[in-house]
Protein backbone atom coordinates (compact mmCIF):
# COMPACT_ATOMS: atom_id res chain seq x y z
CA UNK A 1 155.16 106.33 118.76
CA UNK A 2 153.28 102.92 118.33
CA UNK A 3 151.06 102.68 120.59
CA UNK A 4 149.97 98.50 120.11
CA UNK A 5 152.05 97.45 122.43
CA UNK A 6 150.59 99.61 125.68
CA UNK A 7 147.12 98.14 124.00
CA UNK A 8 147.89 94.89 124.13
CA UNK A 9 149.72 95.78 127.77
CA UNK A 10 146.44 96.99 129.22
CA UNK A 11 144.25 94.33 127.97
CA UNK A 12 146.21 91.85 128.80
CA UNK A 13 146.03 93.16 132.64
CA UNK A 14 142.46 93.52 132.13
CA UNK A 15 142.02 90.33 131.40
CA UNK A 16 144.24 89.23 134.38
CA UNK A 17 142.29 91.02 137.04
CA UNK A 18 138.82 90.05 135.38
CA UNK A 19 139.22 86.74 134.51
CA UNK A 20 142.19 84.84 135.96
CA UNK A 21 142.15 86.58 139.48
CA UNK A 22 138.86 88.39 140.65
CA UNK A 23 139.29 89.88 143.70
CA UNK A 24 142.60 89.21 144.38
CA UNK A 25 145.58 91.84 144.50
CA UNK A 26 148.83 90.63 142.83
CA UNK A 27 151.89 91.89 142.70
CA UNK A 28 153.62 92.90 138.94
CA UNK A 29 155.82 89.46 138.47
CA UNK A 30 152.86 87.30 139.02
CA UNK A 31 151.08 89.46 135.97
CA UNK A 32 154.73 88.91 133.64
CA UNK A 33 154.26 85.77 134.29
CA UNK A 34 150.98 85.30 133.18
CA UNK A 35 151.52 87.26 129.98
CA UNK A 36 154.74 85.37 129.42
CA UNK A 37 152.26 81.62 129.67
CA UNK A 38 149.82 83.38 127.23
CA UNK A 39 152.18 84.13 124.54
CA UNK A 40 153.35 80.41 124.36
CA UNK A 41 149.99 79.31 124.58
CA UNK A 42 149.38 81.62 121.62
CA UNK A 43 152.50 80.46 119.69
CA UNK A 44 151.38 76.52 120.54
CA UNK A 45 147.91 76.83 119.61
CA UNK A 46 148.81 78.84 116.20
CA UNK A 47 151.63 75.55 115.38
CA UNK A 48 148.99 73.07 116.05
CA UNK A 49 146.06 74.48 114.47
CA UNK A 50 148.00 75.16 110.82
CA UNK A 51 146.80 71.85 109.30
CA UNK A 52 143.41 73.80 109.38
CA UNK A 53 143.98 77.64 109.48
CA UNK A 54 141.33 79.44 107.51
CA UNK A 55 140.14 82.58 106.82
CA UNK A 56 136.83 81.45 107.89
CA UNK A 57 135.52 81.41 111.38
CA UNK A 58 132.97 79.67 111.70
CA UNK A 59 134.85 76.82 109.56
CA UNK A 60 136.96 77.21 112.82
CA UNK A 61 134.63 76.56 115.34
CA UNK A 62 133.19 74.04 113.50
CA UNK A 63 136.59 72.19 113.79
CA UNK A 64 137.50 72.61 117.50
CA UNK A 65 133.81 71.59 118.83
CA UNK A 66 134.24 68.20 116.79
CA UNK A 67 137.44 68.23 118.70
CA UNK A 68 135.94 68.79 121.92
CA UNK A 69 133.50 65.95 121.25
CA UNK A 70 135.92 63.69 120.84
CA UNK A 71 138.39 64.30 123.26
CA UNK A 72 135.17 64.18 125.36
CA UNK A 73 133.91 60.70 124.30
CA UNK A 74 137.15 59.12 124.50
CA UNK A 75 137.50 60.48 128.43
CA UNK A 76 133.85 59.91 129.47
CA UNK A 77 134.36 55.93 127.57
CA UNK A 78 137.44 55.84 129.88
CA UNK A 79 135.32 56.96 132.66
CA UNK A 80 132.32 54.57 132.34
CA UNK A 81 134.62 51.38 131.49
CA UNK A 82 134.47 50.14 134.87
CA UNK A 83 130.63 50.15 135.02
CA UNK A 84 127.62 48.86 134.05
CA UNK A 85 127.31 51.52 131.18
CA UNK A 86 128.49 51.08 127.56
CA UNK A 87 128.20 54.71 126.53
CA UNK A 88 127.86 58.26 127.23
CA UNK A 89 124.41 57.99 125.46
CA UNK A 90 123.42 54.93 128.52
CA UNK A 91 124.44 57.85 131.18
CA UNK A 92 122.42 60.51 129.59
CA UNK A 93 119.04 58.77 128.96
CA UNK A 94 119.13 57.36 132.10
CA UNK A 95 119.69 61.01 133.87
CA UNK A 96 116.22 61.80 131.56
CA UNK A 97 114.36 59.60 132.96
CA UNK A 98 115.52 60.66 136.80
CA UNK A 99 112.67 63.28 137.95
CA UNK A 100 109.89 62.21 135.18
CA UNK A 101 108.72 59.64 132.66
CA UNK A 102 108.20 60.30 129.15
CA UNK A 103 107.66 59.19 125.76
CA UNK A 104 110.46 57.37 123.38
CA UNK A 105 110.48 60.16 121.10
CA UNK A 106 110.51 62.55 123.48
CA UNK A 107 113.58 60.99 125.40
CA UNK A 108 115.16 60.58 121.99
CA UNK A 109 114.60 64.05 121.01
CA UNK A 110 115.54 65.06 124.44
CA UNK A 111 119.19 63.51 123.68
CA UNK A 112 119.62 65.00 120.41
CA UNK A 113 119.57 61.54 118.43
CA UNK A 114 117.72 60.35 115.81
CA UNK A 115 114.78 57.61 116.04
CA UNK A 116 117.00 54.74 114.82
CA UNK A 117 120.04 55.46 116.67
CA UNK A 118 118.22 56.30 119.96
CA UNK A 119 115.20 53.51 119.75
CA UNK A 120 118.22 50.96 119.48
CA UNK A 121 119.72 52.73 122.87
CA UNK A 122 116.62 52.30 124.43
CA UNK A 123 115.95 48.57 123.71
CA UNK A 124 119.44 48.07 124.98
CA UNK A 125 118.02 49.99 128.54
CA UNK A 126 115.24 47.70 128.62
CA UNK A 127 117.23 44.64 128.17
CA UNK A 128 119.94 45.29 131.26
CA UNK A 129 116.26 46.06 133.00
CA UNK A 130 117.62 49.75 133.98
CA UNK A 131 114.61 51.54 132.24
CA UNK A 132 110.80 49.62 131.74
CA UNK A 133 107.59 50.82 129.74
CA UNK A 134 103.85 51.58 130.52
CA UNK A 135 101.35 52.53 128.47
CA UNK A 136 100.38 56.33 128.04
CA UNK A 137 97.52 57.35 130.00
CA UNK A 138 97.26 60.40 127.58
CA UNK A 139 97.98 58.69 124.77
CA UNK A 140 96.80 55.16 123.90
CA UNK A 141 99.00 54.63 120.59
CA UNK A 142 102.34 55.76 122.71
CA UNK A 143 104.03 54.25 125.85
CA UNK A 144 106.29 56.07 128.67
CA UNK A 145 109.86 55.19 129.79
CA UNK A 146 110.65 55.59 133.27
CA UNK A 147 114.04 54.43 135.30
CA UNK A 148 113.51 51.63 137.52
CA UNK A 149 115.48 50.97 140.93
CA UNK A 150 117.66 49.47 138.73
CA UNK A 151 118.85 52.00 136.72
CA UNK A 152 118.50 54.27 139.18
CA UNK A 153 121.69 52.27 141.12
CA UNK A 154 123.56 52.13 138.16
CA UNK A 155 123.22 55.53 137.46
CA UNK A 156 123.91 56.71 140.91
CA UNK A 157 127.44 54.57 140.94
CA UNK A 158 128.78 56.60 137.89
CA UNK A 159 127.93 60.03 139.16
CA UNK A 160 131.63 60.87 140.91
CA UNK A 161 133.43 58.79 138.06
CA UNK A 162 131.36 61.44 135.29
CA UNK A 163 131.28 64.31 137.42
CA UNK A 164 135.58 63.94 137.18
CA UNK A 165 135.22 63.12 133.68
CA UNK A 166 133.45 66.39 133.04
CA UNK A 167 135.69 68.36 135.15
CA UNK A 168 138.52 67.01 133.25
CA UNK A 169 136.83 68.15 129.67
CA UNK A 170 136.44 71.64 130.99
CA UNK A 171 140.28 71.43 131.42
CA UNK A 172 142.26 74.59 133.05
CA UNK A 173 139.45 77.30 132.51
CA UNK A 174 138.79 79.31 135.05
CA UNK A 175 135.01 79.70 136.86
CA UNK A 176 134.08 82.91 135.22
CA UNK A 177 135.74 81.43 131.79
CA UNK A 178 133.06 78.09 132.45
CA UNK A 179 130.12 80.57 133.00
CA UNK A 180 130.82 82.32 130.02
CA UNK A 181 131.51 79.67 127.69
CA UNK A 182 128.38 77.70 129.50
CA UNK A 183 125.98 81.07 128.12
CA UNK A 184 127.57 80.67 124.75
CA UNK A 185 126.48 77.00 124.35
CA UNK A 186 122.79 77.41 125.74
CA UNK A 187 122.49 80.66 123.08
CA UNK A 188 123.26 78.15 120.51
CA UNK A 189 121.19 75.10 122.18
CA UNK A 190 118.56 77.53 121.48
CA UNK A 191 119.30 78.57 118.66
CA UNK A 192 119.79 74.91 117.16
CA UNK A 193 117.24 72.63 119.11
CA UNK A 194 113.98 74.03 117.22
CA UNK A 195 115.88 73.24 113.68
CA UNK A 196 116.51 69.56 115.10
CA UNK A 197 113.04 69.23 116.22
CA UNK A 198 111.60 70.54 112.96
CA UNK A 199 113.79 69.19 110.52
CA UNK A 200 114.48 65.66 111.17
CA UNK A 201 113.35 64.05 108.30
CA UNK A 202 114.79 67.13 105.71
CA UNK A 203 117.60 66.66 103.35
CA UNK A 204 120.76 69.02 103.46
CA UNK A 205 118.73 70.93 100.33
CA UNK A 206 115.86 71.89 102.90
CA UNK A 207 118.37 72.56 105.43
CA UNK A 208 120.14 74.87 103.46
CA UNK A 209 116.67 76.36 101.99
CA UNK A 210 116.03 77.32 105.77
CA UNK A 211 118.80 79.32 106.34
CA UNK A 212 118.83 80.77 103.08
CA UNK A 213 115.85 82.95 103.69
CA UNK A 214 117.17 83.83 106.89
């Protein structure tokens, strides 16, 4: 007897009592249901995704996180066109500079951006008068950033417009799916973060040289 079909069975309602309803008794049609929604899910998912279907993984991933950064951009630019802001990049410098001030590069760095890109960002703060600099009492040859009342309005006005924005990115996963998926991007935010911060001004060669002796 072939036994993958009570496998798949059993996880399946595993995964329905764990994931999609924790603590919650159900009865069996509400579980055929579910199984019946993840198999066209499955079939949907494996149509759309043939233009890229490889053998390799991470090749994979790769693919659907570009994809989630741009469905992302184009909601958040949807989200932000009624304000003050221009860009996802005005939101998240100014939320930064909220508790603390700190240097350029740091606040560049901070974002994930590199020193052209983000120095051009923050002229375009200074201009609209939303962030100002001071000079660095630590440091005489830097300056700090810090939000003014300004900015701090602005920002304030797109919190429930971004705060929908993100809950529409996170689509139809469910709490414990976020929490999950949440621990898998701050493993590789840590991963990643001390390879930006070292190797900004490396070529692909050194790049690749890094991980090679890894």
């Amino acid at each position: 007897m072939n036994y993958s079909l009570i496998h798949q069975i059993f996880d399946w309602a595993e995964q329905y009592e764990n994931i999609i309803q924790p603590k919650k008794n159900y009865e069996l049609t509400e579980l055929l249901a579910w199984i019946q929604n993840e198999i066209k899910t499955e079939k949907t998912t494996d149509k759309n995704n043939d233009f890229f279907k490889t053998e390799n993984i991470d090749t994979e991933i790769t693919a659907f996180i570009i994809f989630m950064y741009r469905y992302g951009k184009i909601y958040i630019k949807k989200a932000l066109s009624e304000t003050p802001l221009q860009t996802s990049e005005d939101f998240t410098y100014l939320v930064s500079l909220m508790k603390n001030p700190m240097t350029k590069t740091a606040l560049i760095d901070n974002n994930i951006q590199e020193k052209p890109t983000g120095s051009e960002i923050i002229k375009r703060l200074i201009k609209n008068e939303w962030i100002e600099e001071e000079k660095n009492p630590e440091d005489k040859r830097s300056k700090l950033v810090f939000l003014t009342e300004k900015g701090r309005e602005v920002l304030f006005s797109t919190f429930e417009r971004m705060q929908k924005a993100s809950s529409i990115i996170t689509g139809d996963l469910e709490q414990e799916e976020k929490k999950y998926f949440l621990n898998m991007l701050k493993k590789l935010d840590t991963f990643h973060k001390p390879i930006f911060l070292s190797q900004k001004n490396n070529n692909w060669e050194d790049l690749q040289n890094l991980f090679d002796k890894k």
